[in-house]
N, C-alpha and C. Protein backbone atom coordinates (compact mmCIF):
# COMPACT_ATOMS: atom_id res chain seq x y z
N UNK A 1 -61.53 19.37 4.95
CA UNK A 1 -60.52 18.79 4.11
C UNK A 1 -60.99 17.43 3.63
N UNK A 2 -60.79 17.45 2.28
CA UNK A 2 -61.46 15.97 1.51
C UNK A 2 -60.01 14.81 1.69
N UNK A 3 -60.48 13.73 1.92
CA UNK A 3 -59.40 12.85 1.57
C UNK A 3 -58.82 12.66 0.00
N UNK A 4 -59.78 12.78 -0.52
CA UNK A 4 -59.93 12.90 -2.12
C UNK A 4 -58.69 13.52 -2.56
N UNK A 5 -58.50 14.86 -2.16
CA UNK A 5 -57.77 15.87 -2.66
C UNK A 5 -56.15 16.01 -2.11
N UNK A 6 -55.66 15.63 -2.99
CA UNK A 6 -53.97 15.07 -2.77
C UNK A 6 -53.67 16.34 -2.16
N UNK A 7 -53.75 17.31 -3.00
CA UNK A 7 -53.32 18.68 -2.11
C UNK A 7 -53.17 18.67 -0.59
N UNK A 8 -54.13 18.44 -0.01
CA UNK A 8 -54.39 18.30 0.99
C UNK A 8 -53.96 17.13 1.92
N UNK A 9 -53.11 16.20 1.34
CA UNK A 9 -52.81 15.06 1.54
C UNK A 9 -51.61 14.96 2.56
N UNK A 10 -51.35 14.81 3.76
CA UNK A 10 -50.43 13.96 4.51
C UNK A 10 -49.87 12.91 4.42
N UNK A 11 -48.76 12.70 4.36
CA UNK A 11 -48.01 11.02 5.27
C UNK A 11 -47.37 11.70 6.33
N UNK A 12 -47.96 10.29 6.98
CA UNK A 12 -47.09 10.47 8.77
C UNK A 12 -46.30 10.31 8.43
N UNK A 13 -45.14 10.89 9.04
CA UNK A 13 -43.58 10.79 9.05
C UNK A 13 -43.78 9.87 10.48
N UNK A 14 -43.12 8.94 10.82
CA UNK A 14 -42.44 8.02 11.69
C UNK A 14 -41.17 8.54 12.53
N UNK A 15 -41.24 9.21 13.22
CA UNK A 15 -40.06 9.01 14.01
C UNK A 15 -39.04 8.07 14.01
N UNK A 16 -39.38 6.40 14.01
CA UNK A 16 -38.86 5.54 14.15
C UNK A 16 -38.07 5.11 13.37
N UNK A 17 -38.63 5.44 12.04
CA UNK A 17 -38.29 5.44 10.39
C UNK A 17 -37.29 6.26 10.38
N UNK A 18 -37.40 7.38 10.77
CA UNK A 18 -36.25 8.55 10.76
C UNK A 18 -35.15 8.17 11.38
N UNK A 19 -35.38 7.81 12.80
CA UNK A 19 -34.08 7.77 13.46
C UNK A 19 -33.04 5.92 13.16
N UNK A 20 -34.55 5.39 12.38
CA UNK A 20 -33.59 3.64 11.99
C UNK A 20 -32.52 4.29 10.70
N UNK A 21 -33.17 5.29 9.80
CA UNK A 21 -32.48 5.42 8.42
C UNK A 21 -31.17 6.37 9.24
N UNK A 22 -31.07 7.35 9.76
CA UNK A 22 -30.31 8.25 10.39
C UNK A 22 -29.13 7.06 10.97
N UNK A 23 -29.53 6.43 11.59
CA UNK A 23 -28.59 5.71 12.13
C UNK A 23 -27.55 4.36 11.14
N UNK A 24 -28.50 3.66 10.76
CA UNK A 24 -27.56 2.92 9.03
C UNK A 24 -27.12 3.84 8.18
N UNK A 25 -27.26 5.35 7.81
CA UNK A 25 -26.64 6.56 7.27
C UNK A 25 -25.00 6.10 7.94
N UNK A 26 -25.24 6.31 9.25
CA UNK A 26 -23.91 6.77 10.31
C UNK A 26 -23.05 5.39 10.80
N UNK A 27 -23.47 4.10 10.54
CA UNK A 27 -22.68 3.51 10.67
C UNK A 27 -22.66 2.67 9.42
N UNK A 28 -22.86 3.06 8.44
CA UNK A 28 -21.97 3.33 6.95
C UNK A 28 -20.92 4.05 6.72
N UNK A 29 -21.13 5.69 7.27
CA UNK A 29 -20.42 6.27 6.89
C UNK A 29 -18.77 5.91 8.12
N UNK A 30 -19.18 5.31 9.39
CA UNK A 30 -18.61 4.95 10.09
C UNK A 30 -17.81 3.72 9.60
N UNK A 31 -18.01 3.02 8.79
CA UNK A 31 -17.57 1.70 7.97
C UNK A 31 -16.70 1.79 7.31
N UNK A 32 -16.84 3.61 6.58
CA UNK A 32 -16.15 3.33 5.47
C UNK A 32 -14.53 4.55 5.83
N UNK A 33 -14.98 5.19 6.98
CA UNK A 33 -14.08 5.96 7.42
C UNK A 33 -13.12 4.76 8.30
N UNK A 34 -13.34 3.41 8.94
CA UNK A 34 -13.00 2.82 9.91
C UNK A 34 -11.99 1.83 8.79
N UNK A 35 -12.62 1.31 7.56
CA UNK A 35 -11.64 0.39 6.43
C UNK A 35 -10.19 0.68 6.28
N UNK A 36 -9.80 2.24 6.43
CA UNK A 36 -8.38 2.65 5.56
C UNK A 36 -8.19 2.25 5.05
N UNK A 37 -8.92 1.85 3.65
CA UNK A 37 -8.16 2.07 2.54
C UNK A 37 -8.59 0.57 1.74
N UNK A 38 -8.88 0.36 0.24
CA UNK A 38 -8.55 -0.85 -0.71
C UNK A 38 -7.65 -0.96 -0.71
N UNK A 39 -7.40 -2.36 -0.50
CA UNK A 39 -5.54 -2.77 -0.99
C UNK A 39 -5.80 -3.44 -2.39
N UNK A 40 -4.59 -4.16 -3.12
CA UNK A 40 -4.57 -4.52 -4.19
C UNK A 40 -3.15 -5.29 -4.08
N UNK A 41 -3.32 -6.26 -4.49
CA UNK A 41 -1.78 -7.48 -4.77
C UNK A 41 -2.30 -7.78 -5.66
N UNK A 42 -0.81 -7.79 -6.54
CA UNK A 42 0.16 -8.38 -7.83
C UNK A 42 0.74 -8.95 -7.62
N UNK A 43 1.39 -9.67 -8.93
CA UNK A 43 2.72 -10.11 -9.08
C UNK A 43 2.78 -10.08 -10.34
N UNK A 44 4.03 -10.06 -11.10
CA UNK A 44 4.40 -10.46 -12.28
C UNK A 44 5.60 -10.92 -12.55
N UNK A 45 5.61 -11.95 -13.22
CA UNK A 45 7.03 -12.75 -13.72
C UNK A 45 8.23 -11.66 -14.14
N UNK A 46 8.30 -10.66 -14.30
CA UNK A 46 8.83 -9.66 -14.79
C UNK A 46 8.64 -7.95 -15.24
N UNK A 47 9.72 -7.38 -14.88
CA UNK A 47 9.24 -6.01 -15.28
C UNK A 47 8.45 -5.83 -16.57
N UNK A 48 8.83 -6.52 -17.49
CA UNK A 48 8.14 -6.42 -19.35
C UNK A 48 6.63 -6.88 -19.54
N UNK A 49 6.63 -7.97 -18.60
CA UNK A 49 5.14 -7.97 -18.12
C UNK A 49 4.24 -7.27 -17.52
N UNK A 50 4.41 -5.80 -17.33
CA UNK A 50 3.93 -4.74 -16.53
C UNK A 50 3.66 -4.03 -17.74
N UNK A 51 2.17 -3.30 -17.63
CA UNK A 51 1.98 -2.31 -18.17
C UNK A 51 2.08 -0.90 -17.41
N UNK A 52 2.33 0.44 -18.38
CA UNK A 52 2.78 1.54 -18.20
C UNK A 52 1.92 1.97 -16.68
N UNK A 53 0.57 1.30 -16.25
CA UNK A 53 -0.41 1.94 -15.28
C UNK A 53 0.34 0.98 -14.20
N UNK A 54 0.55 -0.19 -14.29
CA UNK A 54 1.29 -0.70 -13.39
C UNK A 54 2.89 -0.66 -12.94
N UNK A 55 3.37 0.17 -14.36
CA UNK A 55 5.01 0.49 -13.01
C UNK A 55 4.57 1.88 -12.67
N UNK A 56 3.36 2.10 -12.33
CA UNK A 56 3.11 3.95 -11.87
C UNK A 56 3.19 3.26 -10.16
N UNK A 57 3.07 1.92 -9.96
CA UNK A 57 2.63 1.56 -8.60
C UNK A 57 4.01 1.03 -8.20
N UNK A 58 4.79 0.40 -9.09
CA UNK A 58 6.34 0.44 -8.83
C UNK A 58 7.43 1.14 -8.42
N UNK A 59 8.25 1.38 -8.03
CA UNK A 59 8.96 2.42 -8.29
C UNK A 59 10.30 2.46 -8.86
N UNK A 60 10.90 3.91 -9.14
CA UNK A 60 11.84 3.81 -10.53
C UNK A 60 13.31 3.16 -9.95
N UNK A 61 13.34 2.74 -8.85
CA UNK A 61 14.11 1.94 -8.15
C UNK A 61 14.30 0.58 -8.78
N UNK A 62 13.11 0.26 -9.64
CA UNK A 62 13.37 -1.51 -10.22
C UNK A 62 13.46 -1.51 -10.87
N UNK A 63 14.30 -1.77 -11.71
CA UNK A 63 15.32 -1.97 -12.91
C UNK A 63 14.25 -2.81 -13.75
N UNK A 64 14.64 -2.62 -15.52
CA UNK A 64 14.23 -2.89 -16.32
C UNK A 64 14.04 -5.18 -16.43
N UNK A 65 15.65 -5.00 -15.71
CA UNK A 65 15.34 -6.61 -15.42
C UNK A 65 15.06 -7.64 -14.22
N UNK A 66 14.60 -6.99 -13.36
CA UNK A 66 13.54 -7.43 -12.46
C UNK A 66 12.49 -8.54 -12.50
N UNK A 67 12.82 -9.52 -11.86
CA UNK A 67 11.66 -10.63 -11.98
C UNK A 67 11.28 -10.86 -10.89
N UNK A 68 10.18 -11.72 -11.01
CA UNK A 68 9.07 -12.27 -9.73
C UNK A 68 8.70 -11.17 -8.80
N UNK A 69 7.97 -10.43 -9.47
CA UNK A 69 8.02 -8.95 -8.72
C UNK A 69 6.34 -9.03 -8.30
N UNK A 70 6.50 -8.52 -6.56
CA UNK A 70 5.33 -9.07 -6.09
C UNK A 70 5.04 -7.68 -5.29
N UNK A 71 3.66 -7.10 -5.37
CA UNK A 71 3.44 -5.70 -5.39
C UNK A 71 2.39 -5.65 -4.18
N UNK A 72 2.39 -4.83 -2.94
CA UNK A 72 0.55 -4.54 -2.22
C UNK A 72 0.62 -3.45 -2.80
N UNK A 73 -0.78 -2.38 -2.75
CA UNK A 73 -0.62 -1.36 -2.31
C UNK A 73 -1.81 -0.48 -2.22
N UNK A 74 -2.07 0.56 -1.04
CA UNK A 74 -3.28 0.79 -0.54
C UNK A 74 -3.56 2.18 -1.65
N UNK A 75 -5.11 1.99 -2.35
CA UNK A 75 -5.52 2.73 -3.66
C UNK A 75 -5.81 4.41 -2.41
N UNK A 76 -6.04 4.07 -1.08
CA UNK A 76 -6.54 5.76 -0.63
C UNK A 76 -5.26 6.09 0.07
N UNK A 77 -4.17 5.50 0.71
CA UNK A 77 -3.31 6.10 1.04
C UNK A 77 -1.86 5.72 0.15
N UNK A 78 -1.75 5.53 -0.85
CA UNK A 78 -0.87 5.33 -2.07
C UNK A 78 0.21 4.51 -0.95
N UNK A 79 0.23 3.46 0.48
CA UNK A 79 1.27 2.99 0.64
C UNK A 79 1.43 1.89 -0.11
N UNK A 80 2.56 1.35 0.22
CA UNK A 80 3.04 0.09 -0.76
C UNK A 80 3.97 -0.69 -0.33
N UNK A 81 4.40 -1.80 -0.67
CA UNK A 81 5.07 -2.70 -0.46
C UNK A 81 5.32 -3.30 -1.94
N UNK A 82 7.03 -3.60 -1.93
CA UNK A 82 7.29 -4.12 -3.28
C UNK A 82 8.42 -5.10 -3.25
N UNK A 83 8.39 -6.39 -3.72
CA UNK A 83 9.71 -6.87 -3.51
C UNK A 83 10.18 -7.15 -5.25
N UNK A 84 11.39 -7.83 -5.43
CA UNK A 84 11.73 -8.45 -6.88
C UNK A 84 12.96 -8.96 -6.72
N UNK A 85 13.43 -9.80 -7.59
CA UNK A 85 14.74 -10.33 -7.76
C UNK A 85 15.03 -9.48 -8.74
N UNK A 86 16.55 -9.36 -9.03
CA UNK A 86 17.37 -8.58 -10.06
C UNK A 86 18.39 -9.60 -10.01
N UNK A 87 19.11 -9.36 -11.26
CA UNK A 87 20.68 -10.35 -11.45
C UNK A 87 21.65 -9.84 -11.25
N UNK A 88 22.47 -10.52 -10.85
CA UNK A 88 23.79 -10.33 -10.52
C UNK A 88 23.87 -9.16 -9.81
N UNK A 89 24.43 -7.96 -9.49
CA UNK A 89 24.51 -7.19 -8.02
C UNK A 89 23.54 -5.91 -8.81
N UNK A 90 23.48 -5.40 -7.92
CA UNK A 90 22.01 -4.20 -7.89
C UNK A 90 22.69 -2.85 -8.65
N UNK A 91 22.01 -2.48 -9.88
CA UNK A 91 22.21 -1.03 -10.43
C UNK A 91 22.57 0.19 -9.44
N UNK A 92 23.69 0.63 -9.09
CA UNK A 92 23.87 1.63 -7.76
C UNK A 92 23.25 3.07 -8.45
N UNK A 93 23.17 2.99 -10.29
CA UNK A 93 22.85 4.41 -10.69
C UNK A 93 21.76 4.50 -10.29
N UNK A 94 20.58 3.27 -10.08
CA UNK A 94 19.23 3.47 -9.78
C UNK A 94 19.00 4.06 -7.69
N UNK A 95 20.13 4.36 -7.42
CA UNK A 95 20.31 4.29 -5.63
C UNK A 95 20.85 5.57 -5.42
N UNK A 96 21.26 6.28 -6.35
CA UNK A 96 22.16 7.05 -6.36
C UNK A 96 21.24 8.41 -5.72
N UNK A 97 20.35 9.25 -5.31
CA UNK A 97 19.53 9.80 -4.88
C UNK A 97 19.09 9.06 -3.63
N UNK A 98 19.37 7.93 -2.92
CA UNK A 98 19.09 7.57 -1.96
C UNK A 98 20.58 7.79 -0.79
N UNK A 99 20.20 7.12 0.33
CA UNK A 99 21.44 7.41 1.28
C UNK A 99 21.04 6.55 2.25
N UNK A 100 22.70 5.47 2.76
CA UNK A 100 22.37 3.95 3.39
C UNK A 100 22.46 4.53 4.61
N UNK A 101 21.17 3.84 5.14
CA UNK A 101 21.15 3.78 6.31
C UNK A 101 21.15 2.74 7.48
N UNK A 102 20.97 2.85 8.76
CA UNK A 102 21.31 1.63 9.43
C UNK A 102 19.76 1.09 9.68
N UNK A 103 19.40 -0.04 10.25
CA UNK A 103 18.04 -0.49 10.44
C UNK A 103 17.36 0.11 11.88
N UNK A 104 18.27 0.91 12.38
CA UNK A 104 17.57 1.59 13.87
C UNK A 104 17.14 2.84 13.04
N UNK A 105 17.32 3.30 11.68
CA UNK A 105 17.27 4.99 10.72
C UNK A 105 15.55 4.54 10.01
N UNK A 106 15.26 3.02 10.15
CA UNK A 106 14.40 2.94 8.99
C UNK A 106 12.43 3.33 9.77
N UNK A 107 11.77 3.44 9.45
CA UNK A 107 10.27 3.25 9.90
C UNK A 107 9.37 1.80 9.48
N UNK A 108 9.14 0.93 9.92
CA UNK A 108 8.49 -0.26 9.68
C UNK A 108 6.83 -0.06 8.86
N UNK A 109 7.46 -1.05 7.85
CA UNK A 109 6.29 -0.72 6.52
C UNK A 109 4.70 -0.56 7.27
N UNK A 110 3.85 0.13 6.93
CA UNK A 110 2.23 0.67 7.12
C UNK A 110 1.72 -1.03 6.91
N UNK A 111 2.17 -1.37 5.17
CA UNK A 111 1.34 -2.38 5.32
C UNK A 111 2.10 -3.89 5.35
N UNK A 112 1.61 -4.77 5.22
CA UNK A 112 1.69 -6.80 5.38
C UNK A 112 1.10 -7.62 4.27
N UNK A 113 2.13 -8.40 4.46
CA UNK A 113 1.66 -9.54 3.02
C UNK A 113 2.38 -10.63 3.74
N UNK A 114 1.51 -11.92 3.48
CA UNK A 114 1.77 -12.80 3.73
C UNK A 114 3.59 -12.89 3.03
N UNK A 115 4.05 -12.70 1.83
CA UNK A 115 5.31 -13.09 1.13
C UNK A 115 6.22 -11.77 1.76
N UNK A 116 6.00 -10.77 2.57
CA UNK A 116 6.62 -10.00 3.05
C UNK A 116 7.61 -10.62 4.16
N UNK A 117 8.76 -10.30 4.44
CA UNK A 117 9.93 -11.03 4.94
C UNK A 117 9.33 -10.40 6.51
N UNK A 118 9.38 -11.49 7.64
CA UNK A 118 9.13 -11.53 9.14
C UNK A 118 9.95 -10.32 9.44
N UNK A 119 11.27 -10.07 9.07
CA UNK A 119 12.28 -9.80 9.73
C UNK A 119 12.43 -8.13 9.29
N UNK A 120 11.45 -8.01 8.07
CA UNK A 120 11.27 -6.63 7.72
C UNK A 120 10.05 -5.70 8.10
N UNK A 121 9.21 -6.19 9.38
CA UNK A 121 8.22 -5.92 9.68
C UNK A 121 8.06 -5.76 11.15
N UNK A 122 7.16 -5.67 11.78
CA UNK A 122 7.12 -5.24 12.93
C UNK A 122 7.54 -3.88 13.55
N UNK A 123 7.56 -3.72 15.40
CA UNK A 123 7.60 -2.63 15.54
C UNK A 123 8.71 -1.59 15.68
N UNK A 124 10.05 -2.77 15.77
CA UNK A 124 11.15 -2.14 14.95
C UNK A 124 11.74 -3.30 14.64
N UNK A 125 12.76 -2.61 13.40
CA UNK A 125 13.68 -3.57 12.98
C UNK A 125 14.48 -4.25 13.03
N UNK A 126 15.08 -5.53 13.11
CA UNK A 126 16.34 -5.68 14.14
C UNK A 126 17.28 -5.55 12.93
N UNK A 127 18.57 -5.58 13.50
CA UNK A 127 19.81 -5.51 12.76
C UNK A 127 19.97 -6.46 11.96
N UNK A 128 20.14 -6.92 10.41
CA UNK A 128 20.00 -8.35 10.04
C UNK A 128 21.00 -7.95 9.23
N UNK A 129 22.53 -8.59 9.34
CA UNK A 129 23.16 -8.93 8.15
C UNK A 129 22.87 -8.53 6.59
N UNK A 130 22.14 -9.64 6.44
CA UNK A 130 21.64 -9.64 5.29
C UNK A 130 20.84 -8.75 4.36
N UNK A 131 20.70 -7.84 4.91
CA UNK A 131 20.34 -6.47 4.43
C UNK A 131 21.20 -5.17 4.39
N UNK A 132 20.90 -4.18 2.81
CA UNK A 132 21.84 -3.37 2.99
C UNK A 132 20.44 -2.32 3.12
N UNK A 133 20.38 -1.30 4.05
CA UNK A 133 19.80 -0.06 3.56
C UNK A 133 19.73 0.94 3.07
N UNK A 134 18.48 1.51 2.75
CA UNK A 134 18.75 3.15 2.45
C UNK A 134 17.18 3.60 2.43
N UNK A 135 17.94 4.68 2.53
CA UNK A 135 16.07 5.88 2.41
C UNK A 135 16.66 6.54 1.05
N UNK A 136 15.15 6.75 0.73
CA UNK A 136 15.05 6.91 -0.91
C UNK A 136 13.79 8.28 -0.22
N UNK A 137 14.40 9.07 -0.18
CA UNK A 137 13.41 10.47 0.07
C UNK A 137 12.30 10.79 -1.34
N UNK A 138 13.14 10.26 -2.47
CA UNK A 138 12.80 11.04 -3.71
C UNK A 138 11.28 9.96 -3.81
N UNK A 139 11.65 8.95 -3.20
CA UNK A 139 10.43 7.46 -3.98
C UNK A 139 9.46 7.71 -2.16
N UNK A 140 9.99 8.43 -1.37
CA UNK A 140 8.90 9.00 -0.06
C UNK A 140 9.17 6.97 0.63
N UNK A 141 10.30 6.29 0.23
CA UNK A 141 10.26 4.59 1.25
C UNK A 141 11.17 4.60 1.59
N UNK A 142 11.55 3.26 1.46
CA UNK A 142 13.11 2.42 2.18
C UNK A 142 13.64 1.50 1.18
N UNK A 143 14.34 0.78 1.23
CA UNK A 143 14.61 0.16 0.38
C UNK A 143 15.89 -0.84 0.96
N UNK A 144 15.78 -2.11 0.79
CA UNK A 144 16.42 -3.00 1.49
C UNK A 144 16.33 -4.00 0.52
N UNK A 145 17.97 -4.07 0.38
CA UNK A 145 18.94 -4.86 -0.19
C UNK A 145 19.55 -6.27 -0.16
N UNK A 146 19.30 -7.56 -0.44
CA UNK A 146 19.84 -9.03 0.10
C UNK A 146 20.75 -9.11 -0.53
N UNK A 147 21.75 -8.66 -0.72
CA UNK A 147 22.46 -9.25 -1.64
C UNK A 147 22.92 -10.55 -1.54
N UNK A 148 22.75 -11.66 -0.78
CA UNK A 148 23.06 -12.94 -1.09
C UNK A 148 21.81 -13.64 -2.10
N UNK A 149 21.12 -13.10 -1.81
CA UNK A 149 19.54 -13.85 -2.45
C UNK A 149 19.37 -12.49 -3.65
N UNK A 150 20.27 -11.68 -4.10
CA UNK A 150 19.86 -11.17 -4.98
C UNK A 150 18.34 -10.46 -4.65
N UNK A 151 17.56 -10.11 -3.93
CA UNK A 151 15.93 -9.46 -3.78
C UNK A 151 16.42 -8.23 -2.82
N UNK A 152 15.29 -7.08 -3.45
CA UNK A 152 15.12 -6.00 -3.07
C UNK A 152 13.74 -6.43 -2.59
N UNK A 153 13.42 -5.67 -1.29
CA UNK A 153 12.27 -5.04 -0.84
C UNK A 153 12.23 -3.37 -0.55
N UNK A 154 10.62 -2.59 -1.01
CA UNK A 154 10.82 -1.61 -1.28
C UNK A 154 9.46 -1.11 -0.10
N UNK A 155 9.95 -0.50 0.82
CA UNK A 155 8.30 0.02 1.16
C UNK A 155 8.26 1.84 1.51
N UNK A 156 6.93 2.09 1.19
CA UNK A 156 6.51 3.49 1.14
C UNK A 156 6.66 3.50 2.64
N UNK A 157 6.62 5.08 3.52
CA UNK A 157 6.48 5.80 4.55
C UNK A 157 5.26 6.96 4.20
């Protein structure tokens, strides 16, 4: 056999080479299974300030006049978190497919935002006044009501 003649030509394969690439393969793929998920935060001064791709991440729960509306939400498991102010007392036609529940009925949101209310988070909920509830089966969340402060918070299950 000529060295000359590529035909005939070898490269050592490396063991070492094999099992370094095999292994950065697997804790990549370990990286990206371990992330759950891109998140993404918004806000916008108002519903009219939203384009059509961004109330797809809203839901049909927030009224046309909705402001300071502040959005997470995870792009691989579609959860979400949504809050907004509305005026004067809350559209009930937009609730009307939902059904109030008490805060021991609700599941505590997947995800966290710093502007997310303390008192709506954790590993259960406590009883707070200041909230009215309901499950919204049709929007797959919850949905919690201030009515002194006028703000809805909205989160996926």
């Amino acid at each position: 056999m000529s060295a000359n003649n590529p035909q005939q030509r070898t490269w050592p394969v490396r063991p070492l080479w094999v099992f370094n690439g095999l292994l950065v393969a697997a804790l990549l793929i370990a990286g990206l299974v371990m992330h759950g998920g891109e998140t993404v935060e918004k806000s916008f001064p108002s519903y009219a300030k939203t384009s059509a791709a961004e109330r797809g991440w809203l839901t049909p729960l927030t009224p046309p006049t909705a402001t300071g509306i502040r959005l997470k939400y995870d792009l691989d498991t579609n959860h979400r978190i949504l809050t907004f102010s509305y005026p004067g007392s809350f559209d009930v036609q937009l609730i009307q497919h939902c059904r109030q529940v008490t805060a021991g009925d609700i599941r505590r949101p997947v995800l966290t935002a710093g502007w997310w209310p303390k008192d709506l988070s954790g590993g259960s909920l406590p009883v707070t006044p200041r909230h009215s509830f309901y499950e919204c089966r049709a929007e797959n969340g919850f949905l919690a009501l201030d009515a002194r402060r006028n703000k809805a918070y909205f989160w996926s299950y």
